[in-house]
Protein backbone atom coordinates (compact mmCIF):
# COMPACT_ATOMS: atom_id res chain seq x y z
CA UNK A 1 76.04 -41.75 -19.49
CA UNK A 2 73.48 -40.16 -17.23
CA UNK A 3 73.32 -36.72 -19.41
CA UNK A 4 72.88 -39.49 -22.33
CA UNK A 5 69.71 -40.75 -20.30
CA UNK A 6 68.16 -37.07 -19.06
CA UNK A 7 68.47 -35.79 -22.71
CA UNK A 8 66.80 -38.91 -24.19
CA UNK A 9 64.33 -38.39 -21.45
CA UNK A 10 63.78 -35.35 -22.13
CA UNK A 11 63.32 -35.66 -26.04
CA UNK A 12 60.50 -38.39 -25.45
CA UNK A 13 58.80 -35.84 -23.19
CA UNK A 14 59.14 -33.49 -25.28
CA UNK A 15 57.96 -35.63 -28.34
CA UNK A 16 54.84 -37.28 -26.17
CA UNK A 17 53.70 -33.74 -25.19
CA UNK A 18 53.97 -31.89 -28.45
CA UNK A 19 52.13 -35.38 -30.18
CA UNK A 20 49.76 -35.00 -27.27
CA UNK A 21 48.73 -31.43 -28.50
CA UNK A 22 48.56 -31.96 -31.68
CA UNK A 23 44.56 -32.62 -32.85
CA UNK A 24 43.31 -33.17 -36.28
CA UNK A 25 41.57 -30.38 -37.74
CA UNK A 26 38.19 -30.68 -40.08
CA UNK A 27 39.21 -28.47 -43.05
CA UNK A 28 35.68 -26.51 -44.53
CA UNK A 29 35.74 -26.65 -48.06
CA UNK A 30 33.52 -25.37 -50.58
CA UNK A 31 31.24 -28.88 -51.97
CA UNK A 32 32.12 -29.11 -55.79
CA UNK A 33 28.95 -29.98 -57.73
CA UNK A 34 28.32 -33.76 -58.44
CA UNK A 35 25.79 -35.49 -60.36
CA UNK A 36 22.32 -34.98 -58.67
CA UNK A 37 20.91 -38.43 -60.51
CA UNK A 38 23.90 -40.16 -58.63
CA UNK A 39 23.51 -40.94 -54.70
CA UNK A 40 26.63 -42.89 -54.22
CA UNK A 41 28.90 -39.75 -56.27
CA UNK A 42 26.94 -37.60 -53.33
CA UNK A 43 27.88 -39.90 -50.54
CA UNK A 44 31.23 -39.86 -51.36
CA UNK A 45 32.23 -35.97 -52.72
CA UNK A 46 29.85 -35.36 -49.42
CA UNK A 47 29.21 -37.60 -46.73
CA UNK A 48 32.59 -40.05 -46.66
CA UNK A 49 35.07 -37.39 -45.13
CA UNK A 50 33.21 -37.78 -42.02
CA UNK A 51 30.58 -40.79 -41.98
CA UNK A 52 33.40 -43.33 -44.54
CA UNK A 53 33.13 -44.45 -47.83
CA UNK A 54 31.48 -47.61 -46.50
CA UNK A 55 28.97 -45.48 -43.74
CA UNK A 56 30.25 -47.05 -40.93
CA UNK A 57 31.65 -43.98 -39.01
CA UNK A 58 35.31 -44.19 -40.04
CA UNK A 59 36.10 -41.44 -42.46
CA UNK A 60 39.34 -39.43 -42.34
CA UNK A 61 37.79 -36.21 -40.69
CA UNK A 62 36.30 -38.44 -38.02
CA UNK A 63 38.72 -37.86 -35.22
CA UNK A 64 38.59 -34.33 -35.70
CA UNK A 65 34.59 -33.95 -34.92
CA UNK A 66 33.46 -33.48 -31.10
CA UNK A 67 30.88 -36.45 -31.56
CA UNK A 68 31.24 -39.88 -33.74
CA UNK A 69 29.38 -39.65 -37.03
CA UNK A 70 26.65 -41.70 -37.07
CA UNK A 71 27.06 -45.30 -38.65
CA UNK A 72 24.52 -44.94 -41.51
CA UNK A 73 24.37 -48.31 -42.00
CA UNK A 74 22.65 -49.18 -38.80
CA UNK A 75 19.86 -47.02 -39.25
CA UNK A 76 17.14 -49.65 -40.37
CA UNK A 77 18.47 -51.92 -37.22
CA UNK A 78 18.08 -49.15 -35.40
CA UNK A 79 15.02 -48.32 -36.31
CA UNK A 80 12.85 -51.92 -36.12
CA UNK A 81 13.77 -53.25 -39.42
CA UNK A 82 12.69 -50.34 -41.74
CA UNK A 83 14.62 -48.02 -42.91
CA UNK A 84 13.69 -44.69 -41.77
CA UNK A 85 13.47 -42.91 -45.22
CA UNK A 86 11.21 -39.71 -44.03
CA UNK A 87 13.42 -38.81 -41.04
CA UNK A 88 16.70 -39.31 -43.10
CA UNK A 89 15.36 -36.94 -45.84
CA UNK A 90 14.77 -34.38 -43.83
CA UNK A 91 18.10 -35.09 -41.67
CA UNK A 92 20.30 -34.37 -44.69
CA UNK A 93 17.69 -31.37 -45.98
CA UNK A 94 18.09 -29.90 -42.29
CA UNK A 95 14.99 -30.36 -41.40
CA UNK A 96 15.24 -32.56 -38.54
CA UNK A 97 17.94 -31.86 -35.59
CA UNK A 98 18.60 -34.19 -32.98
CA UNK A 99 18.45 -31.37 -29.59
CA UNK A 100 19.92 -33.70 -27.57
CA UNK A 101 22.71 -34.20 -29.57
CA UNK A 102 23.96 -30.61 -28.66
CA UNK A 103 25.35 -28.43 -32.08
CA UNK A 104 24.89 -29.84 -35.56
CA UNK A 105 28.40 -30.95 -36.49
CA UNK A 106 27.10 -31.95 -39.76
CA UNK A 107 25.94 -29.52 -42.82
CA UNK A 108 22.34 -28.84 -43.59
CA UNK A 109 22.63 -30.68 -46.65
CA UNK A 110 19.85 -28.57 -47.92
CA UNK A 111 20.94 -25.34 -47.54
CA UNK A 112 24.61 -26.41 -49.87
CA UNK A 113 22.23 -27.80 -52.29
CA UNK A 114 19.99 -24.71 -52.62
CA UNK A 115 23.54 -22.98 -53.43
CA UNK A 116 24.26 -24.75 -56.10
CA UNK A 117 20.62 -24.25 -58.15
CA UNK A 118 17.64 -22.03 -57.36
CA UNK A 119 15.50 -25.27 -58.83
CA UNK A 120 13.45 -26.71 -56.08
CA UNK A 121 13.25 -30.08 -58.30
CA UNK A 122 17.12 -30.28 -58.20
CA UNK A 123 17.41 -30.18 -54.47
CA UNK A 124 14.45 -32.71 -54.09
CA UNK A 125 16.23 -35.06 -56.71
CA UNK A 126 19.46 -34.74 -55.10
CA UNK A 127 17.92 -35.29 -51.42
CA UNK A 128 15.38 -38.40 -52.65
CA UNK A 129 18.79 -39.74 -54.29
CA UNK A 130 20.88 -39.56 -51.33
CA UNK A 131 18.49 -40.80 -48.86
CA UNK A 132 17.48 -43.90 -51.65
CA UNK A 133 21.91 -44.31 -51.42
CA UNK A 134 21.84 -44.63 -47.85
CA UNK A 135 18.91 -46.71 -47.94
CA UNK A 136 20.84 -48.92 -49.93
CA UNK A 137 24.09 -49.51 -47.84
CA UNK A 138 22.33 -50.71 -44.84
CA UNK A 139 23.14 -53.67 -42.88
CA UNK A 140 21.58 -56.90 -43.88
């Protein structure tokens, strides 16, 4: 009975500390194209792994990232009322980085859209669109 007990024991040590080491890793990817005309396609082939298909914060690769993605749909209440369209643009164009936020977990936006066309108006279209999505899931 007691070798019954110390090898259960041990298994659930065993299981806690091997579950204990385990951490979810964010897999890089190269971004397939989407439609530049289409913010919400963008958000979600770009922005839900890590910030959730809704914005809140919650998306699968979450847990995996040294700091919580931003919820995106507080940034109006966060920012008097207004939605801070300027800053976000240049945010996802790279831009903008928040120093005291340490490293930039998140792509420069910008610099993936460059690689996917040498047209200037493409990566303006695409950024205006995205920003105009985001704009458009905030809080109420």
């Amino acid at each position: 009975m007691l070798t019954r007990i110390i090898t259960a024991l041990t298994f659930v040590v065993m299981f806690v500390t091997l579950c204990g080491a385990y951490q979810a890793v964010v897999q890089k990817v190269p971004p397939k194209p989407t439609n530049p005309a289409s913010g919400k396609a963008m958000f979600i082939e770009y922005c839900a792994a890590c910030h959730g298909e809704s914005g809140v914060g919650n998306g699968p690769a979450a847990s995996a990232l040294k700091k919580t993605p931003a919820d995106l749909t507080q940034l109006s209440a966060h920012n008097g009322g207004k939605f801070p369209e300027a800053k976000v643009s240049r945010f996802i164009k790279g831009d903008d980085v928040v120093a005291a936020h340490g490293s930039r977990d998140m792509p420069i936006w910008g610099d993936v859209f460059r690689s996917m066309s040498t047209d200037n108006s493409m990566l303006a279209q695409r950024v205006y669109n995205l920003t105009k999505y985001v704009e458009s899931i905030q809080a109420k």
